[in-house]
Protein backbone atom coordinates (compact mmCIF):
# COMPACT_ATOMS: atom_id res chain seq x y z
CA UNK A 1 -52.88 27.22 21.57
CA UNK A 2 -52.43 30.91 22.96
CA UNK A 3 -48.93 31.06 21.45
CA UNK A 4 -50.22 29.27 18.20
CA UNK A 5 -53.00 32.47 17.76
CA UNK A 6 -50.27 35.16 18.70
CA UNK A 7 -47.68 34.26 15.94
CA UNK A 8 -50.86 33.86 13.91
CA UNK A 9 -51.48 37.66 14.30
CA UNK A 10 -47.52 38.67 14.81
CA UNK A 11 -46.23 40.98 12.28
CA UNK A 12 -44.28 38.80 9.28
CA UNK A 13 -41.04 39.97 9.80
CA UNK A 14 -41.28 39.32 13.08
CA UNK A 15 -41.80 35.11 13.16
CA UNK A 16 -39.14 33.24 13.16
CA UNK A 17 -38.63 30.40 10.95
CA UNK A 18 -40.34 27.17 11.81
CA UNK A 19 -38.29 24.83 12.59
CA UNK A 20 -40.19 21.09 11.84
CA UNK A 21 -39.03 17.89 14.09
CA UNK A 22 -40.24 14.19 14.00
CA UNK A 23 -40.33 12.48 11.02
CA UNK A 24 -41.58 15.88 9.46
CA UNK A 25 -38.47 17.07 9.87
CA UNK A 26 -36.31 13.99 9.16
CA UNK A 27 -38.42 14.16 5.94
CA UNK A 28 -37.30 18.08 5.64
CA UNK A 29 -33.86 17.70 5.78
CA UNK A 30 -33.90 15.73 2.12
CA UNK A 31 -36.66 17.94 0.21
CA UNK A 32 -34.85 20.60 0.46
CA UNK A 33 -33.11 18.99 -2.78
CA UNK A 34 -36.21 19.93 -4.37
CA UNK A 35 -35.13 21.84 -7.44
CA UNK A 36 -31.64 21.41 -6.48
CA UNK A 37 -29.61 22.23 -10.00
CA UNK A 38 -28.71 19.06 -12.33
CA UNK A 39 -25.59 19.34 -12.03
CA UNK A 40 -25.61 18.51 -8.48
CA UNK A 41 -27.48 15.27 -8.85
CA UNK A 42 -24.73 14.71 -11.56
CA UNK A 43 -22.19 14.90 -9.57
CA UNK A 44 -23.71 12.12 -7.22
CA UNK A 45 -24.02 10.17 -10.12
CA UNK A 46 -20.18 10.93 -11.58
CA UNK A 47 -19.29 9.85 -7.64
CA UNK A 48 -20.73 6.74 -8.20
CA UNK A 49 -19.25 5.66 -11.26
CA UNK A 50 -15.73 6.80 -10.50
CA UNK A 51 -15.73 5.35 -6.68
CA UNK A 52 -17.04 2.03 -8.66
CA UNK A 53 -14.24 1.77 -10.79
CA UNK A 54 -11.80 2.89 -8.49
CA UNK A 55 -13.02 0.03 -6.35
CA UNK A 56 -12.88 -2.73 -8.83
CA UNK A 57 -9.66 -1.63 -9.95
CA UNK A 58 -8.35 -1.47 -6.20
CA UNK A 59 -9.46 -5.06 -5.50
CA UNK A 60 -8.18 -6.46 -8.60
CA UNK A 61 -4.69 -4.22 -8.64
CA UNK A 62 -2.34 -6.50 -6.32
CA UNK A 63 -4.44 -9.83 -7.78
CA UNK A 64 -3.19 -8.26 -11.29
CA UNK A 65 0.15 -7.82 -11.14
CA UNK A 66 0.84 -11.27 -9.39
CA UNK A 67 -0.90 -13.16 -11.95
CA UNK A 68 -0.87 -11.85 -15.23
CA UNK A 69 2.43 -9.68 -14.80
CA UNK A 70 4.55 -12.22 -12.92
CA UNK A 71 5.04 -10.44 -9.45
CA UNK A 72 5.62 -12.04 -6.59
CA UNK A 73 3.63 -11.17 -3.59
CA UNK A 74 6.32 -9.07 -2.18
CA UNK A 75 6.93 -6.77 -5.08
CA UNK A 76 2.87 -6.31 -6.01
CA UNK A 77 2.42 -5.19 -2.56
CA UNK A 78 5.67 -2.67 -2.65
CA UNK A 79 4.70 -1.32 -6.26
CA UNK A 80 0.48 -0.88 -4.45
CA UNK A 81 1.98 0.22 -1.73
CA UNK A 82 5.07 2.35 -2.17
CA UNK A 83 4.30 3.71 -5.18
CA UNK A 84 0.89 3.33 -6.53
CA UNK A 85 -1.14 4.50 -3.60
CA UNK A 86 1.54 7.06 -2.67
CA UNK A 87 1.45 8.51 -5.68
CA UNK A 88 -2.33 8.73 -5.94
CA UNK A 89 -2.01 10.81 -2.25
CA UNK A 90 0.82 12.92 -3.91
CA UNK A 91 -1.19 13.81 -7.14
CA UNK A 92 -4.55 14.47 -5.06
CA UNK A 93 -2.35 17.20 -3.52
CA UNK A 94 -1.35 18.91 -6.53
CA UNK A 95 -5.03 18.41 -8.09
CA UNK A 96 -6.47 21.34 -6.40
CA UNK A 97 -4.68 24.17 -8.17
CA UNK A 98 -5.26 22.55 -11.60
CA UNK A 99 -9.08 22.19 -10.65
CA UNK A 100 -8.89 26.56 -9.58
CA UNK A 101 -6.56 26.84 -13.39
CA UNK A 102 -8.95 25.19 -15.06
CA UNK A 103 -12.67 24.50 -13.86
CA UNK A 104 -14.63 21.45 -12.73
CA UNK A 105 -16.01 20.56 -15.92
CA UNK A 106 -12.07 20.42 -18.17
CA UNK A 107 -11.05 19.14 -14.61
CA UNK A 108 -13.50 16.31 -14.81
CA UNK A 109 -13.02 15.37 -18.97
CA UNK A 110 -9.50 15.69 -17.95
CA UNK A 111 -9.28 12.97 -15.06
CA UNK A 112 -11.63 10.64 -17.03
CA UNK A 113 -9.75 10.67 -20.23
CA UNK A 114 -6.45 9.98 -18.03
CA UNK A 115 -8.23 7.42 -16.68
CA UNK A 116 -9.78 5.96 -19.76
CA UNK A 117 -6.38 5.62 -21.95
CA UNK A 118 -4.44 4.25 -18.78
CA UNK A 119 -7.47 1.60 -17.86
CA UNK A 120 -7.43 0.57 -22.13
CA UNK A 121 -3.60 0.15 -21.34
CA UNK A 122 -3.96 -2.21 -18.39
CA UNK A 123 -6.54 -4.10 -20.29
CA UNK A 124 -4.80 -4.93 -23.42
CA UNK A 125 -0.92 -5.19 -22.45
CA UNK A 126 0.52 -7.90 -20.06
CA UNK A 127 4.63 -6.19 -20.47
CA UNK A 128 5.37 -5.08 -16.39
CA UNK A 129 7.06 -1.84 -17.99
CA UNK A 130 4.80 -0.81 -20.58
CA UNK A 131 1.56 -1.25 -17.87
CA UNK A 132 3.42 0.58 -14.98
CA UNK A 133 4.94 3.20 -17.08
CA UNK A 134 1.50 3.46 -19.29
CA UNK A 135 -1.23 2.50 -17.15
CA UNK A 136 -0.47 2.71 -13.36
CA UNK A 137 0.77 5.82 -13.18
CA UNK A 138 -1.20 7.80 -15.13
CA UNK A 139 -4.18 6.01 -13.94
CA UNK A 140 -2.83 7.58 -10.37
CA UNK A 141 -3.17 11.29 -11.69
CA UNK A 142 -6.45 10.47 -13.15
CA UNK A 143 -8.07 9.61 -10.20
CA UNK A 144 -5.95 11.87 -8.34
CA UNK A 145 -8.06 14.51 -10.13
CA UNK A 146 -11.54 13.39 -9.49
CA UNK A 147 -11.20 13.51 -5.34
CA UNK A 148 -11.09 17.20 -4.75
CA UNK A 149 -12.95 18.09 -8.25
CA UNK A 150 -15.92 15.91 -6.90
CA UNK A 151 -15.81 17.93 -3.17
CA UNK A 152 -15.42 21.56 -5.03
CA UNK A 153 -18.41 20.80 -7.06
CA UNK A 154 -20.63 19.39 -4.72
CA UNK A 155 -20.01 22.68 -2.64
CA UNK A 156 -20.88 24.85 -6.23
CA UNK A 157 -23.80 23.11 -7.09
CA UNK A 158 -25.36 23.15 -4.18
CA UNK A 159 -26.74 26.18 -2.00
CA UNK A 160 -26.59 27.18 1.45
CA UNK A 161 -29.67 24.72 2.53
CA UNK A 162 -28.52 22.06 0.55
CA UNK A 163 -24.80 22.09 1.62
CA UNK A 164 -25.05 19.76 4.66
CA UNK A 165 -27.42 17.08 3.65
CA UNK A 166 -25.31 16.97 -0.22
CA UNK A 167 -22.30 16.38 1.65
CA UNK A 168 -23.56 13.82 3.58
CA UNK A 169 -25.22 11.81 0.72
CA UNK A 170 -22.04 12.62 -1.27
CA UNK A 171 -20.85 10.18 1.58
CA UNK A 172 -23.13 7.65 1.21
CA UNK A 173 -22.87 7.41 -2.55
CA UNK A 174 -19.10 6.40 -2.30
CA UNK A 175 -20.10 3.39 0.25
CA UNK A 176 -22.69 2.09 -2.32
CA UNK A 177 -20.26 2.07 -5.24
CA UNK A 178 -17.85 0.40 -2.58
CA UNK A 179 -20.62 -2.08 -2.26
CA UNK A 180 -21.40 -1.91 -6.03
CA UNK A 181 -17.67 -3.02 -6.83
CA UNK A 182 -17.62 -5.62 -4.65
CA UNK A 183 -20.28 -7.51 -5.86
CA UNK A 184 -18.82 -7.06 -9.51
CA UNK A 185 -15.25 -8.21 -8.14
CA UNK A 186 -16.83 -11.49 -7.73
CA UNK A 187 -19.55 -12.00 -10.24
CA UNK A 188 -17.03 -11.33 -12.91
CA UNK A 189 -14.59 -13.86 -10.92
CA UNK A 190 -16.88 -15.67 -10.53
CA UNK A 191 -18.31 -16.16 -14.25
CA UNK A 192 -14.92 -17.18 -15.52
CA UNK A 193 -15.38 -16.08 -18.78
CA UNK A 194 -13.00 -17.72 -21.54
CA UNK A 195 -13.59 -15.14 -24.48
CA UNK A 196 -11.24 -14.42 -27.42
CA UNK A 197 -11.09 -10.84 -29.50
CA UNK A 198 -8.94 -12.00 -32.54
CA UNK A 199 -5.77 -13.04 -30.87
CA UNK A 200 -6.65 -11.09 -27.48
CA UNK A 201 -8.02 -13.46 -24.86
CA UNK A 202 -8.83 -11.25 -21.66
CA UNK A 203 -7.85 -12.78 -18.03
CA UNK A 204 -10.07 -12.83 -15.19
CA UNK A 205 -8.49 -9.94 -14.13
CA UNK A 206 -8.44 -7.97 -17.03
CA UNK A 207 -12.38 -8.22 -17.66
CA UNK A 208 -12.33 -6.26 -14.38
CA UNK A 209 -10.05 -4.09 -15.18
CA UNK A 210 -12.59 -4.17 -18.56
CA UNK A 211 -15.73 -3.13 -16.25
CA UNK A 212 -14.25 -0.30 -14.85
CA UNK A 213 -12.97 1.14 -18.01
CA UNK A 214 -16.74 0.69 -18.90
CA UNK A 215 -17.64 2.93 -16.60
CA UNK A 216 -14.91 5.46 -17.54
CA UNK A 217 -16.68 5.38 -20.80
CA UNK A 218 -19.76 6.50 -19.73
CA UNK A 219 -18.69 9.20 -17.63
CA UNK A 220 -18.04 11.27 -20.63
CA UNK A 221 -21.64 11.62 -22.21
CA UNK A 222 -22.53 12.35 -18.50
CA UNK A 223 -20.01 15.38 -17.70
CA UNK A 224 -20.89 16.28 -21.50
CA UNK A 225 -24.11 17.67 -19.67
CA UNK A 226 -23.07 19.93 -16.81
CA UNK A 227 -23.33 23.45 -18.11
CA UNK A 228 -20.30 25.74 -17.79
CA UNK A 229 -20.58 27.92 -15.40
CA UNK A 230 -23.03 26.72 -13.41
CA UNK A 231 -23.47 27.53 -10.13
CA UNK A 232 -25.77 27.53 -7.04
CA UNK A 233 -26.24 31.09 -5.96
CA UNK A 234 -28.82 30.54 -3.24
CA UNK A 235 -31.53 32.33 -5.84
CA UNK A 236 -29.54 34.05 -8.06
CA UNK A 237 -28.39 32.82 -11.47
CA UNK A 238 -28.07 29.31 -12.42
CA UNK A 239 -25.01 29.97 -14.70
CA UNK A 240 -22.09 32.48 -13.70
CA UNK A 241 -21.35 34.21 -17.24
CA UNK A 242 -18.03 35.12 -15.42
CA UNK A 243 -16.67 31.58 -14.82
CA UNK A 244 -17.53 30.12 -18.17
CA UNK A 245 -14.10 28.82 -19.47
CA UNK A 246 -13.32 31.29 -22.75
CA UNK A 247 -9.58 31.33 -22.69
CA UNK A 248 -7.35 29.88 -25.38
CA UNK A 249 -5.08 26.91 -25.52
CA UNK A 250 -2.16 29.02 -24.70
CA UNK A 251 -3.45 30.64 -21.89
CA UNK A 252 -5.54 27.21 -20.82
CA UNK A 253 -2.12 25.66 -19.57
CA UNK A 254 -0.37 28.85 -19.07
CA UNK A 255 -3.16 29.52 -16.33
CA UNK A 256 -2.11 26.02 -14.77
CA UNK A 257 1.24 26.76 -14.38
CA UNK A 258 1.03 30.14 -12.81
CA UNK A 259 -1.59 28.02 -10.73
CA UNK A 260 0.89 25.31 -9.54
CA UNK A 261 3.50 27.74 -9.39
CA UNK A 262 1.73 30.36 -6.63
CA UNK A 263 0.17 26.96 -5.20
CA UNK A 264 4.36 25.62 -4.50
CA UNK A 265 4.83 29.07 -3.09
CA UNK A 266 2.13 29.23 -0.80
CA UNK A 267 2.46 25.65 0.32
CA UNK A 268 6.21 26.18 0.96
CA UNK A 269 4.89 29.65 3.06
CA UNK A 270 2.51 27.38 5.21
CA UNK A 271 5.02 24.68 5.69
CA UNK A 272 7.53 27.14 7.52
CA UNK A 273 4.41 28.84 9.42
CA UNK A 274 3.43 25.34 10.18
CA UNK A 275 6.80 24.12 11.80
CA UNK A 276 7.45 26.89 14.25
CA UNK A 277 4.36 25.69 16.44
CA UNK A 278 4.00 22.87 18.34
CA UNK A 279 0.63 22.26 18.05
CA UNK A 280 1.36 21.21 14.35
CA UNK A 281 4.38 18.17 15.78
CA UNK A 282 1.24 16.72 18.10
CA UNK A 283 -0.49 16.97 15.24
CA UNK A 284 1.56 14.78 13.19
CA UNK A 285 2.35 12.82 15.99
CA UNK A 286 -1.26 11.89 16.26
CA UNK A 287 -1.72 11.22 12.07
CA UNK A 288 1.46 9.00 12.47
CA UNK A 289 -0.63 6.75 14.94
CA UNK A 290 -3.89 7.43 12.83
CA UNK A 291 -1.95 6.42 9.91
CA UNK A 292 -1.93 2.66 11.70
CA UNK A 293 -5.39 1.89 11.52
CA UNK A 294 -5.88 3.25 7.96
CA UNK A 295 -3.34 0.05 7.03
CA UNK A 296 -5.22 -2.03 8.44
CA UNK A 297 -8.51 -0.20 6.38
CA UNK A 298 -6.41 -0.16 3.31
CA UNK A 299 -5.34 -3.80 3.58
CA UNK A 300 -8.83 -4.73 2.50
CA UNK A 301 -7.86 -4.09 -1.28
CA UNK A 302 -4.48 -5.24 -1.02
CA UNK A 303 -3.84 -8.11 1.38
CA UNK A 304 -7.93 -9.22 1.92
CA UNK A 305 -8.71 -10.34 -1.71
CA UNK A 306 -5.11 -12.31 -2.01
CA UNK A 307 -5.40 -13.96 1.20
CA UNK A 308 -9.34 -14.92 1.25
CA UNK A 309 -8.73 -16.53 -2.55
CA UNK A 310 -5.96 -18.25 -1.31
CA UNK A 311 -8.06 -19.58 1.49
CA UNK A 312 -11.28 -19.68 0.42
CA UNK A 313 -10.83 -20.80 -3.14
CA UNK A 314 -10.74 -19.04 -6.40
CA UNK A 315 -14.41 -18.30 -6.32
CA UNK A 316 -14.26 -16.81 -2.90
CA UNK A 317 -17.12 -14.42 -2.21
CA UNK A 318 -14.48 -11.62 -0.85
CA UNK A 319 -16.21 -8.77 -2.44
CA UNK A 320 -19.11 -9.29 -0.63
CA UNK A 321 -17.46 -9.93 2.44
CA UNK A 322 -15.65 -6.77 2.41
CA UNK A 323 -18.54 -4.93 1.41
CA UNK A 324 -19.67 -5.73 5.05
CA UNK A 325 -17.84 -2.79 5.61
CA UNK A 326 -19.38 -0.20 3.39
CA UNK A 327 -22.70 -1.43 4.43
CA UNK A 328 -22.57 -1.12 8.24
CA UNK A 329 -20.39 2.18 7.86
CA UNK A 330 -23.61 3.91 5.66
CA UNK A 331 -26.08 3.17 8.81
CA UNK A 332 -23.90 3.59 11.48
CA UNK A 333 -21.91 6.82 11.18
CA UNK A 334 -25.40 9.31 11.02
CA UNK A 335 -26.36 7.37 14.20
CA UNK A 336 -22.95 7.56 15.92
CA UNK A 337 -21.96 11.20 15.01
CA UNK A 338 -25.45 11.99 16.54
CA UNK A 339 -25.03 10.43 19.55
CA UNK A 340 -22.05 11.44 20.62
CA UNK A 341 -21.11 14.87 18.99
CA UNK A 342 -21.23 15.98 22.98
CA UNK A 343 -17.89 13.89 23.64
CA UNK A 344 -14.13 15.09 22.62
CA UNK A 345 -12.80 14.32 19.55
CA UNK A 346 -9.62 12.61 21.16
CA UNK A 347 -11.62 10.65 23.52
CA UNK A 348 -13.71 9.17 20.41
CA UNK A 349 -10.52 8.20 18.21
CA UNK A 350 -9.31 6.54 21.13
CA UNK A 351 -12.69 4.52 21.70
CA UNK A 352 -13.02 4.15 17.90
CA UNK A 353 -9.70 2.60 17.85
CA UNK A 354 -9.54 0.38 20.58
CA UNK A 355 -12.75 -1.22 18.96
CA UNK A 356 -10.92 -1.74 15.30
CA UNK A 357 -8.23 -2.90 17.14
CA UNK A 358 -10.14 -5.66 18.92
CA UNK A 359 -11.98 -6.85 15.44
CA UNK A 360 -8.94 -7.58 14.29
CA UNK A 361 -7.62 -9.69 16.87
CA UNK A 362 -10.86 -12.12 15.79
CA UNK A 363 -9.21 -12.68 12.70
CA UNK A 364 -6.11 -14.64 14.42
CA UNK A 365 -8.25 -16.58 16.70
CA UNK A 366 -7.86 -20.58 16.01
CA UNK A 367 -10.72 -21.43 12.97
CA UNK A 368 -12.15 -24.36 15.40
CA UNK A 369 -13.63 -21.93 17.96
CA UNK A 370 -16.16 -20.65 14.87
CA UNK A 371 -17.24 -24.39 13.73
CA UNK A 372 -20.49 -24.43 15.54
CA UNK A 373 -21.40 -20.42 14.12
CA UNK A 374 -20.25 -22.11 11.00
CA UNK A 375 -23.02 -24.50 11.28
CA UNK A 376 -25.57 -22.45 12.87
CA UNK A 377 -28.61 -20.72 11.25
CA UNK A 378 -27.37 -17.25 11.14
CA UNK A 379 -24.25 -19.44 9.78
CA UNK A 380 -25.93 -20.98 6.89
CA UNK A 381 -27.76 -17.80 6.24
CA UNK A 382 -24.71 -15.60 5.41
CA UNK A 383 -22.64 -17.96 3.76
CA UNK A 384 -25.81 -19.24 1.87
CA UNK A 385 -27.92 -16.84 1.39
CA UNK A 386 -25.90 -13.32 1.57
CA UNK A 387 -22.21 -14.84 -0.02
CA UNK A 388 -23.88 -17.38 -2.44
CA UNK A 389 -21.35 -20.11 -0.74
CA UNK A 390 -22.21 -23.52 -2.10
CA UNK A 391 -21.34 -26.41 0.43
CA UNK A 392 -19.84 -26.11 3.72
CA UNK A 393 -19.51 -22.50 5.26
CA UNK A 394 -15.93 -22.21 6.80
CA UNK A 395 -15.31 -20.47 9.81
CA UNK A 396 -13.51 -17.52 8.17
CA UNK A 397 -16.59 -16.87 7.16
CA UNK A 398 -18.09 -16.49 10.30
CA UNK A 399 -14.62 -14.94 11.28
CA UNK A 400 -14.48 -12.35 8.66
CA UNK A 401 -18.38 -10.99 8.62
CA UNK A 402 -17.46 -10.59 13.00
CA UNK A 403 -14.60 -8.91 12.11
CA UNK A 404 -15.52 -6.78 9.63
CA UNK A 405 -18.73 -5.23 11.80
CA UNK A 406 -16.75 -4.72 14.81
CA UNK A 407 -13.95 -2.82 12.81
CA UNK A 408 -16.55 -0.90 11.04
CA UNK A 409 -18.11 0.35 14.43
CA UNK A 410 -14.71 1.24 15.75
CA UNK A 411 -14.57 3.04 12.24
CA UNK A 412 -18.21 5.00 12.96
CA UNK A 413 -16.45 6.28 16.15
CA UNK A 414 -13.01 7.37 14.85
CA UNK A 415 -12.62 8.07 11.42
CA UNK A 416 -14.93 11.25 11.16
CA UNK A 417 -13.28 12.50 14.30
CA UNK A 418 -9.94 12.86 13.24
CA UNK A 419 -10.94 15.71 10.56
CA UNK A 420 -12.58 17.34 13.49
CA UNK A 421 -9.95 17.10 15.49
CA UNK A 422 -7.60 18.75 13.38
CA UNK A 423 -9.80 21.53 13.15
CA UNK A 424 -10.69 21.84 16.62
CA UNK A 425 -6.60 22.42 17.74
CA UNK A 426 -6.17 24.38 14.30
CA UNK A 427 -4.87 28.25 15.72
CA UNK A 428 -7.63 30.87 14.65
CA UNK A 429 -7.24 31.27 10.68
CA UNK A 430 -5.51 28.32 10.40
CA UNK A 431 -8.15 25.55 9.75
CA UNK A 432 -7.57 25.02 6.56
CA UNK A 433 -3.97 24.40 6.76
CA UNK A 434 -4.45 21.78 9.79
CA UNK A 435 -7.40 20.33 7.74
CA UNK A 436 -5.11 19.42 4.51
CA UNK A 437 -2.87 17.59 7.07
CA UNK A 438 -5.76 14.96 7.07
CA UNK A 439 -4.13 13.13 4.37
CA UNK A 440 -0.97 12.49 6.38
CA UNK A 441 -2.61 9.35 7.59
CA UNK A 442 -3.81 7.62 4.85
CA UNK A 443 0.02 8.00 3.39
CA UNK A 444 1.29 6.87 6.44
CA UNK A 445 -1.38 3.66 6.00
CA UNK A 446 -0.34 2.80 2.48
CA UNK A 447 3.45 2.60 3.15
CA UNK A 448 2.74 0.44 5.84
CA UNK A 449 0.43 -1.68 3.54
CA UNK A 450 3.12 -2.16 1.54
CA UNK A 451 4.80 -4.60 3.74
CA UNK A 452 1.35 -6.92 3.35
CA UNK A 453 3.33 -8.40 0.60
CA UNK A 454 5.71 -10.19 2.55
CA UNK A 455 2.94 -10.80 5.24
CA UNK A 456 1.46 -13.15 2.73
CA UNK A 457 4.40 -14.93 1.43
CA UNK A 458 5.50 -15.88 4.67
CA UNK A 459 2.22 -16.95 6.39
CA UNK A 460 -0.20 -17.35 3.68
CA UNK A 461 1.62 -18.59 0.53
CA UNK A 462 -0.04 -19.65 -2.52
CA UNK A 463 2.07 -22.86 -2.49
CA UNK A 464 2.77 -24.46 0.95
CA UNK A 465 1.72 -24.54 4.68
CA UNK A 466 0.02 -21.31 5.50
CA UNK A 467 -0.28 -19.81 8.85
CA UNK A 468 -3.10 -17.37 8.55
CA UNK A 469 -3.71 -16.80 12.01
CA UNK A 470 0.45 -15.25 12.79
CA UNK A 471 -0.43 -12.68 9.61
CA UNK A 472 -3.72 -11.53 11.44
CA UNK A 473 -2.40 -11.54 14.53
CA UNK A 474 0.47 -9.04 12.76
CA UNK A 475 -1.99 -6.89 11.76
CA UNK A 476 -4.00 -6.86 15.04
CA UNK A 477 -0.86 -5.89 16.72
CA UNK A 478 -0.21 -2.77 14.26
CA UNK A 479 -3.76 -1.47 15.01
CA UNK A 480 -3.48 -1.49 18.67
CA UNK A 481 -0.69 0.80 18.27
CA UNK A 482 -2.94 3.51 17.27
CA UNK A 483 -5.15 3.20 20.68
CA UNK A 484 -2.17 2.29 23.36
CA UNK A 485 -0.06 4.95 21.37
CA UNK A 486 -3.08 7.71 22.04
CA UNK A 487 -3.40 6.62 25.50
CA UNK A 488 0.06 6.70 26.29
CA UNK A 489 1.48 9.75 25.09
CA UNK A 490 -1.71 11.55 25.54
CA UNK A 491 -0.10 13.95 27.84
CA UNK A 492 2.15 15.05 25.29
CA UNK A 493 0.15 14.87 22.24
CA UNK A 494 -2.95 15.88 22.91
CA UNK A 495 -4.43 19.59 22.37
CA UNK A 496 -7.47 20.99 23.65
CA UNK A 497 -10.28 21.59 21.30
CA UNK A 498 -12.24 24.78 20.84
CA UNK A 499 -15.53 24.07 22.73
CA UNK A 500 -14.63 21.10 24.39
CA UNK A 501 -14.46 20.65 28.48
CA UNK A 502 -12.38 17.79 28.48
C-alpha cells in the first residue's frame, strides 16, 4: 500500500505506464482496437473473403481438372503443382513493387477484378486451353496480389499499439476462412445440385468454383469503402493528403514500370550480396529441408480431397476433416509460441518436425488397428456428430482426425520458427533480405506436390486395387527428411541466432 500512496503523490511525468496482467490484461491486449480506423477491420474482413475463396478454389482445383477437363491424375497434379502453385509464389514476388507503384486500394480492385474475370472463366468453359490460358493463370496473379497487399495494409491501418495484436488476428482470420471453405467444399458436394442456366448446366465442381467467384463479387462494394489515403498515424491524421492516388493513366502504369524495373535491379544487387556469404547457402540448405514438410502441408488441397473421395465416397466429409487442421493450429500456436519463445529456433523446427513427421506415419498404418476407435464413443461422435457421416464410421476416419492433430502440433512448433530463424542468422541490416527467403520453402513444397499425381494413380486409383497405406507411407518418408536432414547436417547448417545460448 506504501508504494500504491507514493505513485499516488509522484509527479506525472514521472509514473510509468501501468502495465495490467490477469485477465485484465489478456482483456487489454484486444481493446486497444477500440477506435481502431475502418479500414483496418476491413481488411480483416477482405482477408476473410479472399482466404475463403482461395480455399474452395484450392480444394476443388486438382478435383477440377480431372473431371470436367479430362486430366489424368498425373497431369492435374503437374499443372497444380509445377505450374499453378509455382506461379502463384513467382507472382507474389513481383506483387510488392506494383502494390509501392500503385497503392493498396488500385492494388486491391486490381487483384479482385483479375480474380473475378479468371474465376467467371473457370466457371463457364470446360476447353483445357481456353481455362488454363484464361482462368488459371491469371487467377495466379490475382491472388498473387492480395498476399503482400493484405500484410502492407494491415501494418498502415493500424498504429503502433495495435500492430501486434492486428497481426496476430490477421492470422487467425485466414484459419477461419480455411475452416469456412471447408465446410462449403462439402456442403456444396454434398447437395449435388442438378441446375440448368439455358444450355449451361454447372458441375459439382464448377458451383464451387461458382461460390468463390461469389465472394470475389462482394469484395468490390467492400474495398469501394476504404478511403484513399488512409492511414494510422498513431494520433495524427486519419487520411495522408500526400498518398492519395492523383496521377493519370499514363503515369499510373508508367509508375509500375519504373517500380518493377528499380525492384529487378535491386533484387539482382541483393542476390550477388547474398551469394558471397555462407550464412545465406545454410540458409537455403535449411528451406530445401523446410520445403519437405510444406508438401506434405500442401498435399492437403491437392492429393487429400482426391484420395479421401476415392476412399471415402463421393460425399466424403474431407473438408471438414482437413479443417481439423485450421482449427487446432488457431488455439495452439498463441499457447506454443508462449511457452517456448525461451528455446532456439533450430531446436523447435527440429521438434516441430519430428512430430509432423510421426502424424504422418499414422496414415500408413493397416485400417484394422482403428476398428475398435471406429466403433467407440469418441468414434461415433466425430464421424456422427462433427463429419455428419451416416452409417458406419471407417477407420480413416479415426486415422485422419489422429493424424491431422498430431501434424498440426508439430506445425504449432515449427512453422512460426522458421521466419524467426531466418531473421535471427540474418547479418546486421540484412533482415529483410533473409526474411523474403521465407518463400523458398513453400516453392520447394509445391514442386514436390506435384509428384502426388502419380502417387495416386499408382496406389490409390479411381479404378482398381488401391494401396493407400504404400502412398502414405511415401509421404511419411518425405517428411522425416526434414527432421533427420536437420539433425544430421546440423553441424554444417546451422547458424547461431542473435540472443540465443544454444
Amino acid at each position: 500500500m506504501g508504494e500504491a500512496v507514493k505513485e499516488t503523490f509522484a509527479p506525472e511525468d514521472s509514473v510509468a505506464p501501468v502495465v495490467l496482467t490477469g485477465p485484465r490484461g489478456f482483456i487489454a491486449k484486444f481493446t486497444v482496437l477500440k477506435g481502431a480506423q475502418r479500414e483496418l477491420w476491413l481488411t480483416f474482413l477482405i482477408k476473410f473473403f479472399i482466404y475463403t475463396a482461395y480455399s474452395v478454389t484450392n480444394k476443388t482445383m486438382v478435383l477440377w481438372l480431372s473431371k470436367d477437363l479430362g486430366f489424368n491424375d498425373q497431369a492435374a497434379g503437374a499443372l497444380v503443382g509445377w505450374v499453378w502453385a509455382p506461379a502463384m509464389t513467382i507472382f507474389t514476388l513481383l506483387a510488392g513493387s506494383i502494390t509501392d507503384a500503385i497503392g493498396l486500394r488500385r492494388t486491391f480492385f486490381l487483384g479482385v477484378a483479375i480474380c473475378t474475370v479468371a474465376r467467371s472463366v473457370m466457371v463457364v468453359t470446360t476447353i483445357p486451353s481456353l481455362a488454363l490460358a484464361c482462368g488459371v493463370l491469371p487467377l495466379a496473379v490475382g491472388e498473387a496480389l492480395g498476399t503482400p497487399v493484405l500484410l502492407a495494409a494491415t501494418r498502415r491501418y493500424s498504429t503502433v499499439a495495435q500492430r501486434s495484436i492486428s497481426f496476430s488476428l490477421i492470422y487467425a482470420v485466414m484459419n477461419i476462412a480455411y475452416v469456412a471453405a471447408g465446410y462449403i467444399f462439402d456442403y456444396v458436394r454434398q447437395l449435388n445440385l442438378h441446375v440448368s442456366l439455358f444450355v449451361f448446366e454447372p458441375t459439382s465442381y464448377q458451383q464451387l468454383f461458382m461460390v468463390s467467384l461469389m465472394f470475389e463479387i462482394v469484395l468490390f462494394p467492400v474495398i469501394y469503402f476504404i478511403r484513399r489515403g488512409a492511414e494510422a498515424n498513431n494520433g495524427g491524421p486519419a487520411i495522408d493528403d500526400s498518398s492519395r492516388d492523383r496521377g493519370t493513366a499514363p503515369a499510373f502504369w508508367a509508375g509500375i514500370g519504373q517500380t518493377v524495373r528499380k525492384s529487378a535491379i535491386a533484387t539482382a544487387q541483393l542476390f550477388r550480396r547474398l551469394i558471397s556469404q555462407s550464412a545465406f547457402y545454410r540458409l537455403l540448405a535449411f528451406f530445401l529441408f523446410i520445403g519437405f514438410l510444406k508438401a506434405i502441408f500442401l498435399q492437403m488441397d491437392y492429393v487429400f480431397p482426391k484420395w479421401g473421395i476415392r476412399e471415402l465416397g463421393f460425399n466424403a466429409p474431407v473438408g471438414k476433416l482437413s479443417a481439423i487442421n485450421a482449427i487446432v493450429i488457431i488455439f495452439l500456436v498463441p499457447i506454443v509460441g508462449a511457452l517456448t519463445q525461451k528455446f532456439a529456433a533450430y531446436r523447435m523446427v527440429v521438434i516441430g518436425g519430428a512430430i509432423c513427421a510421426a502424424g504422418v506415419f499414422i496414415m500408413a498404418l493397416p485400417t484394422e488397428w482403428f476398428q475398435p476407435a471406429a466403433a467407440s464413443g469418441i468414434g461415433q461422435w466425430l464421424g456422427h456428430r462433427y463429419l455428419g457421416v451416416r452409417g458406419g464410421v471407417h477407420p480413416y476416419y479415426i486415422m485422419a482426425a489422429l493424424y491431422l492433430i498430431v501434424f498440426s502440433i508439430g506445425e504449432a512448433f515449427y512453422s512460426p520458427r522458421v521466419y524467426e530463424y531466418a531473421a535471427a542468422i540474418a547479418p546486421k541490416g540484412q533482415e529483410a533480405s533473409y526474411g523474403s527467403l521465407a518463400y523458398l520453402p513453400f516453392l520447394v513444397g509445391k514442386i514436390l506436390v506435384g509428384a502426388g499425381g502419380w502417387l495416386l494413380a499408382a496406389f490409390c486409383p479411381e479404378h482398381g486395387p488401391r494401396r493407400s497405406g504404400t502412398m502414405w507411407f511415401i509421404f511419411a518418408l518425405a517428411a522425416s527428411v526434414a527432421p533427420i536432414g536437420l539433425v544430421a547436417l546440423r553441424r554444417y547448417i546451422r547458424v547461431p541466432e542473435a540472443g540465443r545460448p544454444d
